[in-house]
C-alpha atoms as a PDB file:
ATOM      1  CA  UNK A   1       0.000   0.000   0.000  1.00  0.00           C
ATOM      2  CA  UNK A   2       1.169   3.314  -0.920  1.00  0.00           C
ATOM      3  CA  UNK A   3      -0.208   6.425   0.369  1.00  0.00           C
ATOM      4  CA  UNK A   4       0.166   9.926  -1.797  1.00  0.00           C
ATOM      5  CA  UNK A   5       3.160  12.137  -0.478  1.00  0.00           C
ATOM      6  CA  UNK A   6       0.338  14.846  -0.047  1.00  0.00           C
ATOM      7  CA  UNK A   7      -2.091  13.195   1.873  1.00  0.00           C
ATOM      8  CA  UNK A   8       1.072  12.581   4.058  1.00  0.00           C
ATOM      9  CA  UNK A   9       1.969  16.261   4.078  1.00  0.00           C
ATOM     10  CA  UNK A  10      -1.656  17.256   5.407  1.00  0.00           C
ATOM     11  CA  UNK A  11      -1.723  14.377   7.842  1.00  0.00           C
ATOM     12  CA  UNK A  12       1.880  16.185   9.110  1.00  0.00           C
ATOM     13  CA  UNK A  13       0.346  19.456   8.995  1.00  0.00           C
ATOM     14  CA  UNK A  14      -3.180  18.038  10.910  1.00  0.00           C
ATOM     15  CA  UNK A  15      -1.310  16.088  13.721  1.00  0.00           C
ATOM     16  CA  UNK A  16       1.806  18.525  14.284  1.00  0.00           C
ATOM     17  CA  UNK A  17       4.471  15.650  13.771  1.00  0.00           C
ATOM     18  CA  UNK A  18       5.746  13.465  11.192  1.00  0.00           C
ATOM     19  CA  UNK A  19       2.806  10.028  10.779  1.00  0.00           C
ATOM     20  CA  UNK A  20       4.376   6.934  11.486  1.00  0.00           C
ATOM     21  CA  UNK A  21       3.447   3.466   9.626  1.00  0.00           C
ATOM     22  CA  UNK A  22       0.785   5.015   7.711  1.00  0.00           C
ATOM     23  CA  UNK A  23      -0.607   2.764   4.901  1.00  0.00           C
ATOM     24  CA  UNK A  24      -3.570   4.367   3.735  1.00  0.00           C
ATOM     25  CA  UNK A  25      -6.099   7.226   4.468  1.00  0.00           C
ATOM     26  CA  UNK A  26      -9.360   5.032   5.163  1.00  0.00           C
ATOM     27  CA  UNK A  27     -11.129   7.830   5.576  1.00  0.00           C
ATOM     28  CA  UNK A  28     -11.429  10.736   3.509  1.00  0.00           C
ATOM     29  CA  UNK A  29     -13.749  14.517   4.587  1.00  0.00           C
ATOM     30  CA  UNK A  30     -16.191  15.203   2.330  1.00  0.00           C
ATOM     31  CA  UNK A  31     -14.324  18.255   2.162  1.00  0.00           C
ATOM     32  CA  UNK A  32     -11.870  16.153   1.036  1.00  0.00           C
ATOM     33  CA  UNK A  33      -9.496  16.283   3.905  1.00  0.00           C
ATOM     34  CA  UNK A  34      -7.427  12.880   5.306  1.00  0.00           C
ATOM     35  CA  UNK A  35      -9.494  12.090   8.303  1.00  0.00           C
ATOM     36  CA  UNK A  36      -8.587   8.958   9.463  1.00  0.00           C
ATOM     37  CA  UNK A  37      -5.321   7.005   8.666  1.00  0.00           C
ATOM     38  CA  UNK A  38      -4.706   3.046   8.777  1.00  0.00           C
ATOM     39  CA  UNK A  39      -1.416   2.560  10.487  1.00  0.00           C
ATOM     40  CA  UNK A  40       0.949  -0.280  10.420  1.00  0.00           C
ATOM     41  CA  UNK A  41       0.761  -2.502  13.660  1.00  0.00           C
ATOM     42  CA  UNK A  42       4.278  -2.158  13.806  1.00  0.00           C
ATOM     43  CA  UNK A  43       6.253   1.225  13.874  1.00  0.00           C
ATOM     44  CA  UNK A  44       9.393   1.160  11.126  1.00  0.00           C
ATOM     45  CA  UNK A  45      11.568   1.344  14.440  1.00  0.00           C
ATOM     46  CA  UNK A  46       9.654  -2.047  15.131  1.00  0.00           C
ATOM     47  CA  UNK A  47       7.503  -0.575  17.886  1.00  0.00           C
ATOM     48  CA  UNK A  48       4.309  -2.260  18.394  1.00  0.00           C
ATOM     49  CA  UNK A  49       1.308  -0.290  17.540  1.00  0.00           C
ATOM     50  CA  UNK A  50      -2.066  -1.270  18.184  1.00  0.00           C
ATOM     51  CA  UNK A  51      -4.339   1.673  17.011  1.00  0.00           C
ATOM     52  CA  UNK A  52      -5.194   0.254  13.641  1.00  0.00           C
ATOM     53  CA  UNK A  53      -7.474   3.457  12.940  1.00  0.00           C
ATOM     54  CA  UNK A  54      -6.072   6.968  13.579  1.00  0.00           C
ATOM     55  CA  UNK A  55      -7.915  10.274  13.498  1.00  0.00           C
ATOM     56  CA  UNK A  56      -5.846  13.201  12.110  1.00  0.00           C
ATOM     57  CA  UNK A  57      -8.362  15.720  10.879  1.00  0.00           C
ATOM     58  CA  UNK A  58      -8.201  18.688  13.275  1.00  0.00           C
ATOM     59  CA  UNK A  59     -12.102  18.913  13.593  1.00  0.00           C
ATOM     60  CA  UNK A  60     -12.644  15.269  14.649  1.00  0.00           C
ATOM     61  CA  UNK A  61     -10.142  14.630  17.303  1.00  0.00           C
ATOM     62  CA  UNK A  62     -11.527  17.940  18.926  1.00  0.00           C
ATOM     63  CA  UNK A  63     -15.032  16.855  18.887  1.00  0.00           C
ATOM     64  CA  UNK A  64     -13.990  13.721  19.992  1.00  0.00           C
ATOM     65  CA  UNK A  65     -12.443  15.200  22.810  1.00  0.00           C
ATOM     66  CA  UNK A  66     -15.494  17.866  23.792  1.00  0.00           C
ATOM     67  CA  UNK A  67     -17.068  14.554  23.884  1.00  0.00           C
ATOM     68  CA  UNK A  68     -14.908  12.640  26.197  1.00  0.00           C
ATOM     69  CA  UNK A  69     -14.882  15.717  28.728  1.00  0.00           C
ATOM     70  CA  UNK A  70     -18.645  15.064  28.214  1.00  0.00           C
ATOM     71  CA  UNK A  71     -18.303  11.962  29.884  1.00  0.00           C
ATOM     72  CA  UNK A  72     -19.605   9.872  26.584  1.00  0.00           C
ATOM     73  CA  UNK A  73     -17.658   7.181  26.677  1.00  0.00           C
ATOM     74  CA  UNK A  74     -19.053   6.472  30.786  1.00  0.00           C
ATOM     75  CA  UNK A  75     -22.513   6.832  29.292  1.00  0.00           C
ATOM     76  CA  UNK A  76     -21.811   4.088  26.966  1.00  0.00           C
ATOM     77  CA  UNK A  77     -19.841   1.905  29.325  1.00  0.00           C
ATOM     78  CA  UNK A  78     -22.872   1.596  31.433  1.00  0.00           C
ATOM     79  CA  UNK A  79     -24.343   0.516  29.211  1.00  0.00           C
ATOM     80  CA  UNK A  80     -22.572  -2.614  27.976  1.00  0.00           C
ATOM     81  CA  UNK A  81     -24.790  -4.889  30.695  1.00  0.00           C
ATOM     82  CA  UNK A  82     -27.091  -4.792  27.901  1.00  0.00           C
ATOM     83  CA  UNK A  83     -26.094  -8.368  26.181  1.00  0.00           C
ATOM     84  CA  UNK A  84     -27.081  -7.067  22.711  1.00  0.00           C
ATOM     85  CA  UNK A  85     -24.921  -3.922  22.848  1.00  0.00           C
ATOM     86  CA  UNK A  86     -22.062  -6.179  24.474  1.00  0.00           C
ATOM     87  CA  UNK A  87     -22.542  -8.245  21.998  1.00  0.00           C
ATOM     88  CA  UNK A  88     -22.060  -5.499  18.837  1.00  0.00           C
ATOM     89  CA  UNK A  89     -18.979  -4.276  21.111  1.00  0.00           C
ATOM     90  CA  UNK A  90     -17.070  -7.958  20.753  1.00  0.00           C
ATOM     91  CA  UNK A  91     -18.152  -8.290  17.059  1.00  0.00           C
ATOM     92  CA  UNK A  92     -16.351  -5.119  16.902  1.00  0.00           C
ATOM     93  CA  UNK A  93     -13.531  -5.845  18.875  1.00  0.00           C
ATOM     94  CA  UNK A  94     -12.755  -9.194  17.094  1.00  0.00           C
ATOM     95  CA  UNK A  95     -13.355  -7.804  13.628  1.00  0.00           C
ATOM     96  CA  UNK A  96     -10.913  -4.772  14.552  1.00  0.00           C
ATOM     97  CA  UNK A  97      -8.512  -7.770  15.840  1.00  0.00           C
ATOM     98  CA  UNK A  98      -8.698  -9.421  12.432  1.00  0.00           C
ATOM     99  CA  UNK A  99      -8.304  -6.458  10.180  1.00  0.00           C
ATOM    100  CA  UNK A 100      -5.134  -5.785  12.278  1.00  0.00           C
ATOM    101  CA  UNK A 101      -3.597  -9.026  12.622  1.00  0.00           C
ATOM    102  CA  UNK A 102      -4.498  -9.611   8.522  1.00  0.00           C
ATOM    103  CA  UNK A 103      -1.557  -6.908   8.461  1.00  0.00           C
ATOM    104  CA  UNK A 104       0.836  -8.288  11.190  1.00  0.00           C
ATOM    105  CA  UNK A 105       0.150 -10.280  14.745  1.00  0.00           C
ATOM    106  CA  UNK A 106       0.925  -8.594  17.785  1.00  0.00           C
ATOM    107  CA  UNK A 107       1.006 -11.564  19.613  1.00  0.00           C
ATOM    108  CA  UNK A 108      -2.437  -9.528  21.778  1.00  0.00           C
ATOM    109  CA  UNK A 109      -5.836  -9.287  21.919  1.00  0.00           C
ATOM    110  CA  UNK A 110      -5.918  -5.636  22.826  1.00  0.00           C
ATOM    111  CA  UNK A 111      -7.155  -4.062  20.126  1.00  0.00           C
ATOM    112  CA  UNK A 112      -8.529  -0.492  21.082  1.00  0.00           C
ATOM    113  CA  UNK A 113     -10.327   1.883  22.428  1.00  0.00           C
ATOM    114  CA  UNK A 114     -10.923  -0.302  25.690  1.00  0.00           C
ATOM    115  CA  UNK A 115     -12.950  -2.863  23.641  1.00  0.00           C
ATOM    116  CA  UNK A 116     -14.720  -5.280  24.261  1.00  0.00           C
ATOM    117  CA  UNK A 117     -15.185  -4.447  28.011  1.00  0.00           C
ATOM    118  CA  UNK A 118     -14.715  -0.603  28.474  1.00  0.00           C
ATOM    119  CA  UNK A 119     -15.157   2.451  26.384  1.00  0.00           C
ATOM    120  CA  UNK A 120     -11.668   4.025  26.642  1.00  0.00           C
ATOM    121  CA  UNK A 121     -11.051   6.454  23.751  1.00  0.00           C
ATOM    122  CA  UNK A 122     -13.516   8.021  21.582  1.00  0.00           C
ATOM    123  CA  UNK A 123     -10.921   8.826  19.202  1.00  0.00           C
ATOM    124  CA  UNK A 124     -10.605   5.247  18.337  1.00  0.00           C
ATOM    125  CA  UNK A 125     -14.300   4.980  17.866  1.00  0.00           C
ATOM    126  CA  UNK A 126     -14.840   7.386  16.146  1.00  0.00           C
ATOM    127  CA  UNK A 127     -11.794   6.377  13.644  1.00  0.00           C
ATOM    128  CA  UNK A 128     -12.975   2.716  13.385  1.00  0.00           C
ATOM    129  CA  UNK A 129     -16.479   3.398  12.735  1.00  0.00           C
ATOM    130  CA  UNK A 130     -15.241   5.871   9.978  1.00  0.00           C
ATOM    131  CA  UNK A 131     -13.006   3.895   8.355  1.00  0.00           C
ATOM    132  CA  UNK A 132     -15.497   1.026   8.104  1.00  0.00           C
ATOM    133  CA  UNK A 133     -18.875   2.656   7.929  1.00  0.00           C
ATOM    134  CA  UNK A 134     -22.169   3.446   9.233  1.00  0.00           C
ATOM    135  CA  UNK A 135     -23.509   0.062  10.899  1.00  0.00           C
ATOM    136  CA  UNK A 136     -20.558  -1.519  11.569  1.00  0.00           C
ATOM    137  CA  UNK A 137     -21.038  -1.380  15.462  1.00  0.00           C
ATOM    138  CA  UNK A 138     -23.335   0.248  17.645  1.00  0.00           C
ATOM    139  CA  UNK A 139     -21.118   2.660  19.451  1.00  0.00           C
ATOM    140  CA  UNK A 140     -19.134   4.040  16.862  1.00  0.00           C
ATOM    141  CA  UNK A 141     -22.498   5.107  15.212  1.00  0.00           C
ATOM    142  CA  UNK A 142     -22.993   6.782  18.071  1.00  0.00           C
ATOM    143  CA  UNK A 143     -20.029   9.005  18.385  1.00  0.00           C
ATOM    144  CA  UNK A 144     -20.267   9.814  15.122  1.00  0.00           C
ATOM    145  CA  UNK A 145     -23.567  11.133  15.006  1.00  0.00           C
ATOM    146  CA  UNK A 146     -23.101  12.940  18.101  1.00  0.00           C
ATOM    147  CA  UNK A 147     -20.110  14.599  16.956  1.00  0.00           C
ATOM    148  CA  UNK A 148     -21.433  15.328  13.256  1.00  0.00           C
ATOM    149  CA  UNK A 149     -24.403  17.034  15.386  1.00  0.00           C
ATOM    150  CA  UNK A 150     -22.940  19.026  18.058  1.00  0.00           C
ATOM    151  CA  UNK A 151     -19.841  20.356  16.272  1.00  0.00           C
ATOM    152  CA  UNK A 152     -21.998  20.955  13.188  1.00  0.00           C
ATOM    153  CA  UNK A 153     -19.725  18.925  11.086  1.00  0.00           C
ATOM    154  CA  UNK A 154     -22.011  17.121   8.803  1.00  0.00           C
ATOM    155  CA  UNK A 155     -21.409  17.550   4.910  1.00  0.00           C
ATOM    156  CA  UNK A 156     -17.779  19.119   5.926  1.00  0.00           C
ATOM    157  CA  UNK A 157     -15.525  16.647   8.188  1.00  0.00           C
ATOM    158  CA  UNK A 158     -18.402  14.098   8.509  1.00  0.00           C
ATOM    159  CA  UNK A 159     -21.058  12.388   6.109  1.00  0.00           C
ATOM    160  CA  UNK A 160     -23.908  14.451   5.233  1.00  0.00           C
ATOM    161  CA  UNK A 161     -25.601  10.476   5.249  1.00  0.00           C
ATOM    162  CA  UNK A 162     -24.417   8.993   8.741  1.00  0.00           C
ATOM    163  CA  UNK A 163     -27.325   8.173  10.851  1.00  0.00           C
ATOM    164  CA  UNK A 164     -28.222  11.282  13.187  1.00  0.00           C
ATOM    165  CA  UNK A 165     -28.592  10.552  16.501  1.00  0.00           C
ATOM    166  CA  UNK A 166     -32.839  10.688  16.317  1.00  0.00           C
ATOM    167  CA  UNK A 167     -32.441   7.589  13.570  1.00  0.00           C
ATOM    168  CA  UNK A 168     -30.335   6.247  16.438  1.00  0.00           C
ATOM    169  CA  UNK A 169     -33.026   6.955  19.293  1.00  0.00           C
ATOM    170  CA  UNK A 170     -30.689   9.123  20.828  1.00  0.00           C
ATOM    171  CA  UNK A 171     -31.759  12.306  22.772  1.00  0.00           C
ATOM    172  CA  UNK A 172     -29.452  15.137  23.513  1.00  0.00           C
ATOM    173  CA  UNK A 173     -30.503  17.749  26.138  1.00  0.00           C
ATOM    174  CA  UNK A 174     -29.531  20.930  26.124  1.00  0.00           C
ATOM    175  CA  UNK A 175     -26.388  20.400  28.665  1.00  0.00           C
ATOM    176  CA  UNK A 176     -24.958  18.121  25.766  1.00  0.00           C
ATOM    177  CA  UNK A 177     -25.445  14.865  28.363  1.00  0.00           C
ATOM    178  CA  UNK A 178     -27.273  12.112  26.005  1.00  0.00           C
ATOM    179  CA  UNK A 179     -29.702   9.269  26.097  1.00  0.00           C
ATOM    180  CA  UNK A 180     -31.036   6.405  24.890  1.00  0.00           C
ATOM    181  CA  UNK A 181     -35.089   7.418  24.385  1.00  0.00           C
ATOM    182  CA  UNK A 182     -37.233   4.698  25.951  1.00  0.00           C
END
């Protein structure tokens, strides 16, 4: 895999440093922008990497941020004592596994994010479910559509078609705290 020397110069420019072990942009902006970046499982030092998925583009990582200061990710780790939504969460977690290993085996089963038993990292979320697509697990729907709707970044950094957190059945009040409508 071979990734354009300018998507690697915006990448630079969007992170602040040099990428490492990029192989593709899996995600492109509608604006056109590299959003999220598949890295190499292992570093060209040899360094194990995990984080299969990467967000770069500037918008993203700080809505994914505003979200985890928003306490999201506890929100959703509650509720993973619902067996169906556990269940989506280790689908995820061994398809992630998979994808990453297809590359190179890090000997683990850590794959990221916290999966399959905590929500740790938005970031990753929100880069996974990117990178594969609306419906590919539960959660990363989720932080997508919440951070398409509160950063107003539908149609620019996000799809103008990902699910929006109504299709979802999620509600939002007005202090930004979200959820699930009954």
């Amino acid at each position: 895999m071979t990734v354009a020397d300018e998507d690697l110069a915006i990448v630079e420019k969007q992170l602040g440093r040099a990428p490492r072990g990029v192989l593709e942009v899996s995600y492109r902006t509608p604006d056109g922008q590299p959003g999220v970046v598949k890295t190499a499982p292992k570093l060209p030092d040899g360094t194990p990497f995990p984080t299969l998925y990467y967000l770069t583009d500037p918008r993203l990582t700080a809505e994914a941020s505003r979200l985890e200061v928003a306490q999201v990710m506890k929100w959703m780790e509650a509720r993973l004592k619902d067996p169906k939504l556990a269940d989506d969460y280790q689908r995820a977690h061994e398809h992630y596994l998979a994808k990453r290993n297809a590359i190179a085996d890090l000997g683990t089963d850590f794959s990221g994010g916290g999966m399959p038993e905590r929500v740790k990292c938005l970031h990753v979320l929100i880069a996974y479910a990117l990178a594969e697509g609306p419906g590919h697990f539960r959660f990363g729907d989720e932080a997508v559509a919440l951070a398409a709707e509160h950063g107003d970044l539908r149609g620019t950094a996000l799809p103008a078609d990902w699910p929006t957190t109504a299709d979802l059945g999620i509600e939002v009040a007005a202090d930004g705290t979200a959820r699930v409508k009954e």
